[in-house]
PDB file of N, CA and C in Angstrom:
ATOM      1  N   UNK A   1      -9.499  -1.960  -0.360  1.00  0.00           N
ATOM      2  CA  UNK A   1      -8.191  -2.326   0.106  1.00  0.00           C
ATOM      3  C   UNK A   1      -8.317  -2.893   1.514  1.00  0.00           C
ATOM      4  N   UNK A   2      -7.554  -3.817   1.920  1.00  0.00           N
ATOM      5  CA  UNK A   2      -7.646  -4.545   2.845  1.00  0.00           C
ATOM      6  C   UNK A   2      -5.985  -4.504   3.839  1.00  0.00           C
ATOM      7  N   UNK A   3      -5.568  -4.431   4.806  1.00  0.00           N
ATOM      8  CA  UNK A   3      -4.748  -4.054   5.690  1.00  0.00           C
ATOM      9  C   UNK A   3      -4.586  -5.872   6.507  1.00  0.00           C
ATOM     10  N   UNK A   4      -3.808  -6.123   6.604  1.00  0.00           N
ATOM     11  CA  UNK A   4      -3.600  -7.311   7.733  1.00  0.00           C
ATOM     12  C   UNK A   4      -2.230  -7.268   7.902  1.00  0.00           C
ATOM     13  N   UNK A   5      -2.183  -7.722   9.110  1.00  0.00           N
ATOM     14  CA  UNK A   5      -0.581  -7.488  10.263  1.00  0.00           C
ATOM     15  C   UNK A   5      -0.383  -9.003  10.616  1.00  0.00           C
ATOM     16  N   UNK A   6       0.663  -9.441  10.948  1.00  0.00           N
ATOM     17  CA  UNK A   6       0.810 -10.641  12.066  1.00  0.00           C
ATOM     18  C   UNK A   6       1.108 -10.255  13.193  1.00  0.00           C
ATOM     19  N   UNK A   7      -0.227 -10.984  14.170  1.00  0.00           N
ATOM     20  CA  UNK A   7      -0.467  -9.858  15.242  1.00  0.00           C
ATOM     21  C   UNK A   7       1.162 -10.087  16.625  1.00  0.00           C
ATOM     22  N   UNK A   8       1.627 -11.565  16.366  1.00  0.00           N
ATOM     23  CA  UNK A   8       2.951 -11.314  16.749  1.00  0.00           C
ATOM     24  C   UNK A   8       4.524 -10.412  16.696  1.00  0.00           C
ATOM     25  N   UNK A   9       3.820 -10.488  15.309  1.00  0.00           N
ATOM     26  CA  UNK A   9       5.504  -9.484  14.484  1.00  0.00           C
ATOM     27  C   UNK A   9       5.190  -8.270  14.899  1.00  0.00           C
ATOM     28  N   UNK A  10       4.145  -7.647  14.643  1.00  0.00           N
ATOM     29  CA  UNK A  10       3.465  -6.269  15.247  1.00  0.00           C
ATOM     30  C   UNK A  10       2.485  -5.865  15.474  1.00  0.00           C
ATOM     31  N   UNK A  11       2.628  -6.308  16.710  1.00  0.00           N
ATOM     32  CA  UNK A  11       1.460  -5.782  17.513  1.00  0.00           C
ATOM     33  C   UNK A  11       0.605  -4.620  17.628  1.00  0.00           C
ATOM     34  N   UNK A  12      -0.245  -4.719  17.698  1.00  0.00           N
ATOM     35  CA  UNK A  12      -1.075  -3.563  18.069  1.00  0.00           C
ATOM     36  C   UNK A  12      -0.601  -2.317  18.964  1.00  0.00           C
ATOM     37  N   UNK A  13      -0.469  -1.214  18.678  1.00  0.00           N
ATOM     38  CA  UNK A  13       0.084  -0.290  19.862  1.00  0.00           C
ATOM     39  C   UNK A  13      -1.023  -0.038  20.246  1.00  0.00           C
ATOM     40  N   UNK A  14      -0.453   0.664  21.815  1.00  0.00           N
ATOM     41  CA  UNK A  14      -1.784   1.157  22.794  1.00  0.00           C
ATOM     42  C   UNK A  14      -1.994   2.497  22.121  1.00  0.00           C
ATOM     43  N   UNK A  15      -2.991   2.773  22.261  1.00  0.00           N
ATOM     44  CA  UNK A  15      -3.754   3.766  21.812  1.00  0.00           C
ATOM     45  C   UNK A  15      -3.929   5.105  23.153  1.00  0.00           C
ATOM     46  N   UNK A  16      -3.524   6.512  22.910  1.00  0.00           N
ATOM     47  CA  UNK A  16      -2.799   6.982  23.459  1.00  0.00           C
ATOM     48  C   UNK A  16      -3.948   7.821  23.643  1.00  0.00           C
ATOM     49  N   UNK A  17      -4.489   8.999  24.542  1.00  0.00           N
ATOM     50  CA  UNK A  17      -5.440   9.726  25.189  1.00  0.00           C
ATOM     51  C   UNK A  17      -5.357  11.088  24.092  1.00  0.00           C
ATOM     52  N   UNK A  18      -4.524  11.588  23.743  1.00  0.00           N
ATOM     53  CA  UNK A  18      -4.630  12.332  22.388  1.00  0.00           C
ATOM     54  C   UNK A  18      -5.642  11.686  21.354  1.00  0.00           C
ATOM     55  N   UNK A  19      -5.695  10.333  21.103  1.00  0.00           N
ATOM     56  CA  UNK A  19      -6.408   9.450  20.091  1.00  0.00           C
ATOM     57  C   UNK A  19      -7.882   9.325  20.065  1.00  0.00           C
ATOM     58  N   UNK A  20      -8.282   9.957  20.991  1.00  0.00           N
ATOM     59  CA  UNK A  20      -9.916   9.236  21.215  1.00  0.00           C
ATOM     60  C   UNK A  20     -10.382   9.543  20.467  1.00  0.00           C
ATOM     61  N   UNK A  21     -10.626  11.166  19.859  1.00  0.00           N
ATOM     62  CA  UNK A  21     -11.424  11.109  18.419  1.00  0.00           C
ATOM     63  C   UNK A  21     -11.058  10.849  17.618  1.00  0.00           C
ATOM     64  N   UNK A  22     -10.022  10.430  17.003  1.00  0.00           N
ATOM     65  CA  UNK A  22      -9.923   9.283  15.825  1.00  0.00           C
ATOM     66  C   UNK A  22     -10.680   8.002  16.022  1.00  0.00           C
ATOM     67  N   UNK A  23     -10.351   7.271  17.399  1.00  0.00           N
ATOM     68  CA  UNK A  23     -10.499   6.456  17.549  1.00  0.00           C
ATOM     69  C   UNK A  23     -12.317   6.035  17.440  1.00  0.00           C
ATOM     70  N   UNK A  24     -12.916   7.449  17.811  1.00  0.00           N
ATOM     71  CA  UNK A  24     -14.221   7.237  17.567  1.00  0.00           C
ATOM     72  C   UNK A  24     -14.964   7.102  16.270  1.00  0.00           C
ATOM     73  N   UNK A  25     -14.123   7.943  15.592  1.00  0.00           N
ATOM     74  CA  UNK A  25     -14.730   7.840  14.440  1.00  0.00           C
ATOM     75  C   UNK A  25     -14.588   6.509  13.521  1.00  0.00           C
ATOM     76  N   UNK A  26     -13.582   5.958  13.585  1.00  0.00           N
ATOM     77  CA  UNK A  26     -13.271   4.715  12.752  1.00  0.00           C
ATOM     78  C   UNK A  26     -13.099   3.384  13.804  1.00  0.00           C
ATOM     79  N   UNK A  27     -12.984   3.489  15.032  1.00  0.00           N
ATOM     80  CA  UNK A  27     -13.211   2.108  15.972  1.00  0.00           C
ATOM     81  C   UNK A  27     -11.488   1.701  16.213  1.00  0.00           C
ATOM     82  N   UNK A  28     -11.300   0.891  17.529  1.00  0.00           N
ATOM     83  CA  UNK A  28      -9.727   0.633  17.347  1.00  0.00           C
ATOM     84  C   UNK A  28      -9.355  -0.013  16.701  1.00  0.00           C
ATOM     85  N   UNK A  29      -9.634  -1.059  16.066  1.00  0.00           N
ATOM     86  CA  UNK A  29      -9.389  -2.226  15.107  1.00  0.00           C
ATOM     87  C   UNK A  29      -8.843  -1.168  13.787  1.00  0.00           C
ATOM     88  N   UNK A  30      -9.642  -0.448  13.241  1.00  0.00           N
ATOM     89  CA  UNK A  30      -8.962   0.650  12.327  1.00  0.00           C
ATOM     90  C   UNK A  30      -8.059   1.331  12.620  1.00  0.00           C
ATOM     91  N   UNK A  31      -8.032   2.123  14.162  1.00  0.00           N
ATOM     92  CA  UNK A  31      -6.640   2.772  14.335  1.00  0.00           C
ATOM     93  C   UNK A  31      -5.506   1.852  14.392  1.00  0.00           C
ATOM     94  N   UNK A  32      -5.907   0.627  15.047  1.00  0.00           N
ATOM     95  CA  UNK A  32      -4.314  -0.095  15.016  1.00  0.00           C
ATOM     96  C   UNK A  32      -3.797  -0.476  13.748  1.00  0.00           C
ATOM     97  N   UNK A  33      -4.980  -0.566  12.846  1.00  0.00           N
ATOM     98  CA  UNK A  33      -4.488  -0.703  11.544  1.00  0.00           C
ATOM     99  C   UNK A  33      -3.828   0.052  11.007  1.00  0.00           C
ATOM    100  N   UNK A  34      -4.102   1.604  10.828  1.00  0.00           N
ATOM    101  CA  UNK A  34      -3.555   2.621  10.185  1.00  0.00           C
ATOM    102  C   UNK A  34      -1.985   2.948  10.972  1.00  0.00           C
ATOM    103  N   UNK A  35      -2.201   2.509  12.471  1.00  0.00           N
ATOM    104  CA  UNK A  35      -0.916   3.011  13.286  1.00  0.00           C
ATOM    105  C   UNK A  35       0.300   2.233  12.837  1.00  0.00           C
ATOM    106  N   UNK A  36      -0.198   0.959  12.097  1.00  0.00           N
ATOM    107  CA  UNK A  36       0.991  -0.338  11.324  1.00  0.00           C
ATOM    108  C   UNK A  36       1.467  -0.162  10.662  1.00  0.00           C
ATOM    109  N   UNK A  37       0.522   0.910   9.286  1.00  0.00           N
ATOM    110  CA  UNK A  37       0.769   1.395   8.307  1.00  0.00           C
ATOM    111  C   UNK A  37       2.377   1.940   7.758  1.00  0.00           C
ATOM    112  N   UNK A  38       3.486   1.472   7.288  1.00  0.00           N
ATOM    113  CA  UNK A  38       3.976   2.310   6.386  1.00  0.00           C
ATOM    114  C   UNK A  38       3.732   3.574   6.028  1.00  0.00           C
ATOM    115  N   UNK A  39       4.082   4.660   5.805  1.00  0.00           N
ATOM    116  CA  UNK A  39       3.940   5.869   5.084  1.00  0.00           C
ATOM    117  C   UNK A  39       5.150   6.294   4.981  1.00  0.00           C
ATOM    118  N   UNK A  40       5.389   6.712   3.097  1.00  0.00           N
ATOM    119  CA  UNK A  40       6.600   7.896   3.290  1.00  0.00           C
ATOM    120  C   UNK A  40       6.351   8.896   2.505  1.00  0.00           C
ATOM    121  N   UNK A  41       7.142   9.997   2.619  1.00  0.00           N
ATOM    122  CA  UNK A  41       6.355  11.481   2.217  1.00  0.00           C
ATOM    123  C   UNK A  41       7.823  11.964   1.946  1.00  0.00           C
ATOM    124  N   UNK A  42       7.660  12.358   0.908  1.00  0.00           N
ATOM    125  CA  UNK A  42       8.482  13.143   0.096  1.00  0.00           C
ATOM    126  C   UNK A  42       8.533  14.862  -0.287  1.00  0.00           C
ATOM    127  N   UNK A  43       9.110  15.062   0.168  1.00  0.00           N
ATOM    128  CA  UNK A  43       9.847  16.597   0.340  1.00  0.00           C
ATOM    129  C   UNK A  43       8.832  17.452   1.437  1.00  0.00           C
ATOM    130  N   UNK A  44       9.179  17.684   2.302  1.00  0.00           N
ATOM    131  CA  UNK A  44       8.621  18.561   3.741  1.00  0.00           C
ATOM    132  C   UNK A  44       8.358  19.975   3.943  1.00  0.00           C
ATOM    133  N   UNK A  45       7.743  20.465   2.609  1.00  0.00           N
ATOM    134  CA  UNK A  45       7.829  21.933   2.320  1.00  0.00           C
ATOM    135  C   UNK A  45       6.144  22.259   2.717  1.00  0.00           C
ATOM    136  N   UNK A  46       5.833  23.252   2.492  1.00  0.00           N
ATOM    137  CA  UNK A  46       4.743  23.890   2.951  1.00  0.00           C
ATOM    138  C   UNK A  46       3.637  22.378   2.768  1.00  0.00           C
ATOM    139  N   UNK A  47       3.134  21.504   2.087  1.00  0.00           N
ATOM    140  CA  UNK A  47       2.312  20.511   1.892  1.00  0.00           C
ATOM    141  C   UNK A  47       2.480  19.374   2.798  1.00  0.00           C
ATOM    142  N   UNK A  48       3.830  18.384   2.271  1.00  0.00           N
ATOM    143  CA  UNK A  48       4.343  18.005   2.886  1.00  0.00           C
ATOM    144  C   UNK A  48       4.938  18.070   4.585  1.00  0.00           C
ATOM    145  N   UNK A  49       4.684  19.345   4.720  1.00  0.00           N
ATOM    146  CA  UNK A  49       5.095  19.243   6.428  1.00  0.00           C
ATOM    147  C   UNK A  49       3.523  19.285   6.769  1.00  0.00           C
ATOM    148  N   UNK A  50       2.609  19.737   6.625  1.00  0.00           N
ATOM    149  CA  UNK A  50       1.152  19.197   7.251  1.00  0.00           C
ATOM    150  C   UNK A  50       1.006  18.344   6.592  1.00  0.00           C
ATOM    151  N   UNK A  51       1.123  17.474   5.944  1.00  0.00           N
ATOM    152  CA  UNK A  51       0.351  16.128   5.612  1.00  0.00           C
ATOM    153  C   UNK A  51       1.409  14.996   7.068  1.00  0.00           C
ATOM    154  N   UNK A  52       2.117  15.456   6.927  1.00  0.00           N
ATOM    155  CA  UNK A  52       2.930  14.580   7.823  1.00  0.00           C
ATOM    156  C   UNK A  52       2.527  14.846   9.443  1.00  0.00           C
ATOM    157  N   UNK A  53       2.349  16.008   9.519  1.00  0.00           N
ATOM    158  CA  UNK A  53       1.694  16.479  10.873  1.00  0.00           C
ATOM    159  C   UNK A  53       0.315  15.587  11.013  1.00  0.00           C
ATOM    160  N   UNK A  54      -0.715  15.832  10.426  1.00  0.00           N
ATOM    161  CA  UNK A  54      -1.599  15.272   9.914  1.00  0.00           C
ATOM    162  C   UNK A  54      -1.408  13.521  10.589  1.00  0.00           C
ATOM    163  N   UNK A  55      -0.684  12.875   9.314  1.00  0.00           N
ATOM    164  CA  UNK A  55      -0.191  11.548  10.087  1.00  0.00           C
ATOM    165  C   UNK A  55      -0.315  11.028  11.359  1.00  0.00           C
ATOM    166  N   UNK A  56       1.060  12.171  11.700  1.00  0.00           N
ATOM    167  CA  UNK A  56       1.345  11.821  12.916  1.00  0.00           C
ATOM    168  C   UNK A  56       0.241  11.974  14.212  1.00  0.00           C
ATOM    169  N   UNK A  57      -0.654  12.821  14.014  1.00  0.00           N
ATOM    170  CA  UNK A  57      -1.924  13.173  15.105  1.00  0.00           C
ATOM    171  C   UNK A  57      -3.041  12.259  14.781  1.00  0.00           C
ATOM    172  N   UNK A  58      -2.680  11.484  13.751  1.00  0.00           N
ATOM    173  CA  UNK A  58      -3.804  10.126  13.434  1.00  0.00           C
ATOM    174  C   UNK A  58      -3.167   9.470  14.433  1.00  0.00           C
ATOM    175  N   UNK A  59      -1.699   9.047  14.639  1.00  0.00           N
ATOM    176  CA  UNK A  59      -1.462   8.250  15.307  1.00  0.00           C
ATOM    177  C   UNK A  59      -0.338   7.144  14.188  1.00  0.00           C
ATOM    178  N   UNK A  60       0.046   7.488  13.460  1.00  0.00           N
ATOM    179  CA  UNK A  60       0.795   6.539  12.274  1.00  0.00           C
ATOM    180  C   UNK A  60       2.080   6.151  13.107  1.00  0.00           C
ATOM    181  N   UNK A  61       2.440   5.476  13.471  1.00  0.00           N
ATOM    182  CA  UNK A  61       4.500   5.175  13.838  1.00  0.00           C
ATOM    183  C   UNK A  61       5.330   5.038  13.069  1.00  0.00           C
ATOM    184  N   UNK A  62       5.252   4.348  11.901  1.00  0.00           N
ATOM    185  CA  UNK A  62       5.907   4.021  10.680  1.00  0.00           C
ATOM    186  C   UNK A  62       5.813   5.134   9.497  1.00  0.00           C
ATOM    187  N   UNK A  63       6.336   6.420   9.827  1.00  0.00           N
ATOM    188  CA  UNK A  63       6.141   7.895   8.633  1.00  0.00           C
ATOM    189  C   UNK A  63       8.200   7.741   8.160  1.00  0.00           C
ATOM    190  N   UNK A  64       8.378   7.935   7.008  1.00  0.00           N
ATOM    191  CA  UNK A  64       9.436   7.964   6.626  1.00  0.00           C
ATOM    192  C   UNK A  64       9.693   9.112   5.780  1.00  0.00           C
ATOM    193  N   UNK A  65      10.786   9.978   6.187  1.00  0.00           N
ATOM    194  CA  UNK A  65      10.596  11.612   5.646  1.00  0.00           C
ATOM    195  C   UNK A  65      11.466  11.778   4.529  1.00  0.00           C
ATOM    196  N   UNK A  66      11.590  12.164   3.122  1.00  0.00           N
ATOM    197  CA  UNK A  66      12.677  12.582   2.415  1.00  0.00           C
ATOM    198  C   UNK A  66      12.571  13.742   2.040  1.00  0.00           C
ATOM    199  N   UNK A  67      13.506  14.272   2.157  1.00  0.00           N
ATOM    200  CA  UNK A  67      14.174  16.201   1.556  1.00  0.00           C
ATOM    201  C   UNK A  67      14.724  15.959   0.919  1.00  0.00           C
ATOM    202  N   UNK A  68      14.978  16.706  -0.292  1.00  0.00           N
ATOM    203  CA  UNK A  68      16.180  16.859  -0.740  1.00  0.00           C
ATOM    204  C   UNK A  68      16.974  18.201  -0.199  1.00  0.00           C
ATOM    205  N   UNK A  69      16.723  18.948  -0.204  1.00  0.00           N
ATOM    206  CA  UNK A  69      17.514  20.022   1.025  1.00  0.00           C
ATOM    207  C   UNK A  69      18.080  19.317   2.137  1.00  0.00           C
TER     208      UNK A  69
END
């Protein structure tokens, strides 16, 4: 699978001092990729609320949450 952005429409975010070991392991070109990413996660119960945690400490911006509660 392959990831591409238009680097005008959305840009790359800065990469934040929490990030460095992500950033080491996969290089920034990958984190800005994954940080572009879409994600949505469905129902926020015991799984769902760490996978989303998870996400978010990768560094994702674009997480979209649904409950039904």
């Amino acid at each position: 699978m392959r990831i591409s952005h238009h680097p005008e429409l959305l840009p790359p975010p800065a990469p934040s001092e929490a990030q460095v070991a992500t950033i080491s392991v996969w290089g920034e070109k990958k984190q800005a990729d994954l940080a572009r990413v879409c994600v949505g996660t469905i129902g926020l119960g015991s799984v769902g609320s760490i996978v989303v945690e998870a996400l978010s400490r990768v560094g994702m911006t674009w997480v979209s949450l649904i409950e039904h509660d």
